[in-house]
Each structure stands twice: as structure tokens, then as C-alpha cells.
N, C-alpha and C. Protein backbone atom coordinates (compact mmCIF):
# COMPACT_ATOMS: atom_id res chain seq x y z
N UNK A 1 10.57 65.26 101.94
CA UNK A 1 10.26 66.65 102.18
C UNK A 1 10.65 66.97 103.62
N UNK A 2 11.43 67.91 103.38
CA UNK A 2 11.63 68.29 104.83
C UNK A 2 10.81 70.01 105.48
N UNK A 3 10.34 69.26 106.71
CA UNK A 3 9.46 70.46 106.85
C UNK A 3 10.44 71.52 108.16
N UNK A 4 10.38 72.71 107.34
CA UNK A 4 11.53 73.79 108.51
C UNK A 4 10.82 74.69 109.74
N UNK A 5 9.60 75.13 109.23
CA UNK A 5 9.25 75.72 109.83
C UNK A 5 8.20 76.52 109.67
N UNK A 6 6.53 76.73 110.54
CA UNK A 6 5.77 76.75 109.99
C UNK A 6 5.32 77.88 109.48
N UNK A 7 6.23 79.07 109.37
CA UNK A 7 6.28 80.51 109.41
C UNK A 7 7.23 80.89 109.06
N UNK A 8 7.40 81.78 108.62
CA UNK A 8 9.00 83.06 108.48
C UNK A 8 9.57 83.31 106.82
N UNK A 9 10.76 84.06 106.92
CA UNK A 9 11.17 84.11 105.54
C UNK A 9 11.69 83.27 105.11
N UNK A 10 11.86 83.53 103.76
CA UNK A 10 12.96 82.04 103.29
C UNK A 10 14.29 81.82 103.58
N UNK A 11 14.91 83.37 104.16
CA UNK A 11 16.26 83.37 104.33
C UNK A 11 16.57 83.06 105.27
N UNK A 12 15.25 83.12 106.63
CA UNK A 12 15.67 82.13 107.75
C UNK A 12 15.57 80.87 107.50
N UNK A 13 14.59 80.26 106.51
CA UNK A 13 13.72 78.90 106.46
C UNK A 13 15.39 78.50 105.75
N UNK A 14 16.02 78.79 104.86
CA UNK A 14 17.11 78.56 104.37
C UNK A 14 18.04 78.09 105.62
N UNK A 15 18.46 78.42 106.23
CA UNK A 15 19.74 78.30 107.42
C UNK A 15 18.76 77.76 108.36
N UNK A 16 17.65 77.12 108.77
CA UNK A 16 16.96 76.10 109.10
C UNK A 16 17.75 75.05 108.79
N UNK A 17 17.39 74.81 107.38
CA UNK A 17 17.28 74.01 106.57
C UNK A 17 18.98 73.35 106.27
N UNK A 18 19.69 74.29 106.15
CA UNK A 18 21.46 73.74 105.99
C UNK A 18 21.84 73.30 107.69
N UNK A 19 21.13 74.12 108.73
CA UNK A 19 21.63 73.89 109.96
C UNK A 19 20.95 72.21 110.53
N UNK A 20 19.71 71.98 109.80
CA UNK A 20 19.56 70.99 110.15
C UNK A 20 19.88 69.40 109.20
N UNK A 21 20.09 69.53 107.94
CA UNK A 21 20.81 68.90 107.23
C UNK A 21 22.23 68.68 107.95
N UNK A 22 22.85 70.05 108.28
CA UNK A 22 23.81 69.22 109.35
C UNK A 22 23.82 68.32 110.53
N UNK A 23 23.49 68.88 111.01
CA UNK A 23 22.61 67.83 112.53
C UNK A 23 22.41 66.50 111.69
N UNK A 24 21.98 65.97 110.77
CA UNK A 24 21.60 64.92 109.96
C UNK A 24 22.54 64.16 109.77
N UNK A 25 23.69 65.03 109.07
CA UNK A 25 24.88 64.52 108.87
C UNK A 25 25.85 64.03 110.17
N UNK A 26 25.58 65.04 111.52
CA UNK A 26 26.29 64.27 112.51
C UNK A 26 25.63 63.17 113.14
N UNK A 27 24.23 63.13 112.69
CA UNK A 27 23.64 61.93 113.79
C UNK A 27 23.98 60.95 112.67
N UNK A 28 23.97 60.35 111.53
CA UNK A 28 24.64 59.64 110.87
C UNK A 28 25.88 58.93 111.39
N UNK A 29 26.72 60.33 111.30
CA UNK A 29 28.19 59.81 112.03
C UNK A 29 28.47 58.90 113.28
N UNK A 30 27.04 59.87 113.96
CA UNK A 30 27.15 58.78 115.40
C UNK A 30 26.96 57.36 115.05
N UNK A 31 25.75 57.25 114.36
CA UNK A 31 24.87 55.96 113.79
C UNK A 31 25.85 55.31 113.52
N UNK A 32 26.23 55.26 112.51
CA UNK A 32 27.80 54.60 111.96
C UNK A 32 28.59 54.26 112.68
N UNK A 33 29.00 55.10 113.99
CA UNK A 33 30.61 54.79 114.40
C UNK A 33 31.45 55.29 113.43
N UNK A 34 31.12 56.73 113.15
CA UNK A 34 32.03 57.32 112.26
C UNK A 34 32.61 56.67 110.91
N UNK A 35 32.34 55.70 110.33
CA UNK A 35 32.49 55.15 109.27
C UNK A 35 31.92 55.58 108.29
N UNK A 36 30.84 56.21 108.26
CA UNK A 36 29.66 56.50 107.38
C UNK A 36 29.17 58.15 107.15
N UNK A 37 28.91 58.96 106.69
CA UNK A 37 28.77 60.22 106.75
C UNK A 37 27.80 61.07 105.47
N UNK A 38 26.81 61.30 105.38
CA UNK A 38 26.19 62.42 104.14
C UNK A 38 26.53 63.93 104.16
N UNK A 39 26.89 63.86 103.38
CA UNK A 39 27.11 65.45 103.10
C UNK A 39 26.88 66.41 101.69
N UNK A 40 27.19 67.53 101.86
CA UNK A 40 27.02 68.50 100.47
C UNK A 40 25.51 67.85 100.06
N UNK A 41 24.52 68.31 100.83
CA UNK A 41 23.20 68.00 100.59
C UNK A 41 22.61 69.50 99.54
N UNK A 42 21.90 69.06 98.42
CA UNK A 42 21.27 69.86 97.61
C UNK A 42 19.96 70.03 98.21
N UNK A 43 19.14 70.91 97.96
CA UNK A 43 17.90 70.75 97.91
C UNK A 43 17.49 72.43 97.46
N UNK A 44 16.20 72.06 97.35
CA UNK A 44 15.46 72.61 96.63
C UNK A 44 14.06 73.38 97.37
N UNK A 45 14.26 74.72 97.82
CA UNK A 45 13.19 75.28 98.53
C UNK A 45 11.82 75.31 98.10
N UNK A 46 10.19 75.00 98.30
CA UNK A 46 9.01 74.93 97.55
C UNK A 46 8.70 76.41 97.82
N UNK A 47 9.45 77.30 98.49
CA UNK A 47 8.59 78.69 98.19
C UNK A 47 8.07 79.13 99.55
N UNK A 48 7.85 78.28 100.66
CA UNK A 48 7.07 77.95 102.18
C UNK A 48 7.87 77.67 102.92
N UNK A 49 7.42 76.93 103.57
CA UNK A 49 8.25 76.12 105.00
C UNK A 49 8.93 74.88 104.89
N UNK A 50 8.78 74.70 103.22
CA UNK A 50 9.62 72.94 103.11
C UNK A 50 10.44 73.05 102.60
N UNK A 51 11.58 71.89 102.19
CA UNK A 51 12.82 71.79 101.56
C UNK A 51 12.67 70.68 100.67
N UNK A 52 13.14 70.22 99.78
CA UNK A 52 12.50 68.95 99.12
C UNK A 52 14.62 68.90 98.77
N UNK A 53 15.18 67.54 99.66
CA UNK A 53 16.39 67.47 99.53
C UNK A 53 16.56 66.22 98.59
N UNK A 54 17.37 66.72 97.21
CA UNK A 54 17.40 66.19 95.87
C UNK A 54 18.88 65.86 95.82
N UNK A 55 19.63 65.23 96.58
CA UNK A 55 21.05 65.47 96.44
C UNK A 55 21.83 65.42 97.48
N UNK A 56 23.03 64.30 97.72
CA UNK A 56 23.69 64.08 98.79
C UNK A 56 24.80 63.48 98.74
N UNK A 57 26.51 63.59 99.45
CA UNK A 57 27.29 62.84 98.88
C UNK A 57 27.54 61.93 100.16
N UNK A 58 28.01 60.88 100.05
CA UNK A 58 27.85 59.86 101.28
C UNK A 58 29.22 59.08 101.00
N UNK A 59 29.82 59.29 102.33
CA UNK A 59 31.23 59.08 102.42
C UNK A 59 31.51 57.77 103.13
N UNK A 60 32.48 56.73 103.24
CA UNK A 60 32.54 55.65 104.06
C UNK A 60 33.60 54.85 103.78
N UNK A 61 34.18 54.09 104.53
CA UNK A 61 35.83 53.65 104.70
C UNK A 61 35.39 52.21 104.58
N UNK A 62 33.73 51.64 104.87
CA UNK A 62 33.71 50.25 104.92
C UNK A 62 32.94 49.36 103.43
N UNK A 63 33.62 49.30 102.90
CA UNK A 63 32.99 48.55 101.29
C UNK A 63 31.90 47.66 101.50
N UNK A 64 32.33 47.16 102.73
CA UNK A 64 31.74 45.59 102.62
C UNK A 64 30.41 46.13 102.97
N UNK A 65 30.07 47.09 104.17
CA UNK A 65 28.56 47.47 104.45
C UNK A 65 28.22 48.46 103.50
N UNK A 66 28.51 49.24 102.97
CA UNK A 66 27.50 49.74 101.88
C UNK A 66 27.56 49.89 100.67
N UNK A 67 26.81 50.43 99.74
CA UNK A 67 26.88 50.36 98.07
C UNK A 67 28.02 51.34 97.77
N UNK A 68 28.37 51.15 96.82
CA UNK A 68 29.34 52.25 96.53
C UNK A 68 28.64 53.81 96.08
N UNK A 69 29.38 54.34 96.08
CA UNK A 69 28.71 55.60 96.09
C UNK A 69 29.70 56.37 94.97
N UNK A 70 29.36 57.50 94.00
CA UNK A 70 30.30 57.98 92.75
C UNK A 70 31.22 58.91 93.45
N UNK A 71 30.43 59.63 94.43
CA UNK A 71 31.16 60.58 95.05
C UNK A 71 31.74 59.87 96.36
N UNK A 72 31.85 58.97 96.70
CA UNK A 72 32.98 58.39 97.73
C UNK A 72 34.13 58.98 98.10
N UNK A 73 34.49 59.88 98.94
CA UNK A 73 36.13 59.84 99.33
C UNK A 73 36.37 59.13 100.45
N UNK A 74 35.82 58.13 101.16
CA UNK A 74 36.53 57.37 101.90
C UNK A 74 36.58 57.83 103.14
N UNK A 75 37.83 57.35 103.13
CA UNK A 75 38.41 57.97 105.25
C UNK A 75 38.94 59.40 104.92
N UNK A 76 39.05 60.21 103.73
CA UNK A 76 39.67 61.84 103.12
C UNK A 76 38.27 62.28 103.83
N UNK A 77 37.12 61.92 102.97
CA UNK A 77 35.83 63.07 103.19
C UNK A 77 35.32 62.64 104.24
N UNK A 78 35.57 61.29 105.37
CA UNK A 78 35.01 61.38 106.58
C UNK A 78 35.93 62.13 107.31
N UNK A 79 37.21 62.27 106.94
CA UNK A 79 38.37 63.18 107.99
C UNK A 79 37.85 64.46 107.75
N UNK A 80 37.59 65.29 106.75
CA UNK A 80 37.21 66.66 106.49
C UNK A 80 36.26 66.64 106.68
N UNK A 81 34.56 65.69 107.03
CA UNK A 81 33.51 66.38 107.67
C UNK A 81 34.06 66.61 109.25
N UNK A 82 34.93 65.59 110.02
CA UNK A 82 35.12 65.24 111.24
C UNK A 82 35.75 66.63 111.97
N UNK A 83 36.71 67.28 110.65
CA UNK A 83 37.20 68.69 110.84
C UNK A 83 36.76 70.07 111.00
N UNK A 84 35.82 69.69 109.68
CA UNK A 84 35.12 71.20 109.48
C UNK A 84 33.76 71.16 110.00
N UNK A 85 32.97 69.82 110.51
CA UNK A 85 31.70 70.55 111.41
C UNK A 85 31.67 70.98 112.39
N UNK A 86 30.77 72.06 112.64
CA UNK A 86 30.56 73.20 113.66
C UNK A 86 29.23 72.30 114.61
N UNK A 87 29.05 72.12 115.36
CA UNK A 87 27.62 72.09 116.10
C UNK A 87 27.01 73.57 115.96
N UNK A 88 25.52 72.94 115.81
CA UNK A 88 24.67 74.09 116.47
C UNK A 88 23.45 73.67 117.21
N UNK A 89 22.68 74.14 116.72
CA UNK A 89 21.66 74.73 118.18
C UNK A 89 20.88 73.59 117.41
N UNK A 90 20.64 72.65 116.57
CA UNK A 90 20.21 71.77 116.18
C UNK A 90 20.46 70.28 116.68
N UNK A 91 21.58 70.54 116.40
CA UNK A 91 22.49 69.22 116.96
C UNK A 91 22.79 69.38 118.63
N UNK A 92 23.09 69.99 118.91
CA UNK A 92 22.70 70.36 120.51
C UNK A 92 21.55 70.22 121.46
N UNK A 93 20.69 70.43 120.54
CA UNK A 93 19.01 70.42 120.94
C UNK A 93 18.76 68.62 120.71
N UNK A 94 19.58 67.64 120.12
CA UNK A 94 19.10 66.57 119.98
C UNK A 94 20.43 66.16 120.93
N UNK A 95 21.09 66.77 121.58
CA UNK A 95 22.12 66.08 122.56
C UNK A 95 23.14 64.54 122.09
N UNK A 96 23.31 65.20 120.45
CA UNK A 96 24.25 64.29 119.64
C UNK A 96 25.64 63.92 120.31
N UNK A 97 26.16 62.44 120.61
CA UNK A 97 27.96 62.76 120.80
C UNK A 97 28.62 63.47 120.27
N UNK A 98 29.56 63.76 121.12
CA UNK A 98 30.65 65.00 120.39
C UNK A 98 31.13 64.04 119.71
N UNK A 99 31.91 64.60 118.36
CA UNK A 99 32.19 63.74 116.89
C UNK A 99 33.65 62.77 117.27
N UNK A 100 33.89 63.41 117.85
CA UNK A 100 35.43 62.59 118.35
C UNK A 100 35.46 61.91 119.35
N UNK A 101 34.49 61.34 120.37
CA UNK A 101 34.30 60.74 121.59
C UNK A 101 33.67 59.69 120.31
N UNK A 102 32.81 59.17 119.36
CA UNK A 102 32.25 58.24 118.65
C UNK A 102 33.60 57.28 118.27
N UNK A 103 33.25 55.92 118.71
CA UNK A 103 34.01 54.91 118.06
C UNK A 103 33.33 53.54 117.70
């Protein structure tokens, strides 16, 4: 359960909730050394301030360290998160490496 925030609408609690699922996904990346990556996270709003995240695709170039995964694209879907994430005020606020300085 992820908790967004202890107040507000859902349409902010929503973009909480994707903005910090991202942040998730880049501190991963760091974690890894860019090998490793979650993304296209589902979840499921309770109506309040939580997110209950049911769903995730997890990308990675190294076989030998992790399970395989159905949705795998490899070094394709770690190159296209590496492309298309934006920082925000999430990932900024936790003073993550920039995605391309990680090796």
C-alpha cells in the first residue's frame, strides 16, 4: 500500500501517486547500475490517500541476477525508460543520480 497523501482530491492523490512510482523506478535504476528497471506500474486507488500497486513490468539485461520476467525487454525497455524519464519534484526531493552519470 502506498500511502500519497493525507488529504486532497483524487486527481491530485493520482499524479502523487504516478509521480512517485516514478521516482521508484529511477531509484531502482540507480540501485542496479542501470541494469535493472520497474515500470508501467498498475495500481489501484482505495478511494483516500492510498494506492494499492497491483502490477509492474521489470526490465533487465542481466539473466544471471534475476528471475525472468514475461514482460522482459532487456537492454530495448531499459534504453526507453533511460529516454523517456522526466525527473520531478519527487525524485529531486530524494537527490537521485542523474540517469546517465549511473554505471
Amino acid at each position: 500500500m502506498l500511502k500519497v497523501m493525507p488529504e486532497g482530491d483524487q486527481q491530485n492523490n493520482n499524479l502523487l501517486v504516478t509521480q512517485t512510482l516514478a521516482a521508484f523506478s529511477h531509484f531502482v535504476w540507480v540501485v542496479k547500475k542501470g541494469h535493472t528497471v520497474h515500470t508501467g506500474f498498475s495500481y489501484m486507488p482505495d478511494g483516500t490517500n492510498n494506492a494499492l500497486v497491483v502490477g509492474a513490468t521489470t526490465h533487465h539485461d542481466r539473466d544471471e541476477d534475476e528471475a525472468p520476467f514475461p514482460r522482459n525487454e532487456g537492454a530495448a525497455g531499459l534504453k526507453d525508460f533511460k529516454d523517456m524519464h522526466v525527473c520531478n519534484h519527487v525524485c529531486k526531493g530524494l537527490e537521485l543520480q542523474e540517469l546517465d552519470t549511473v554505471s
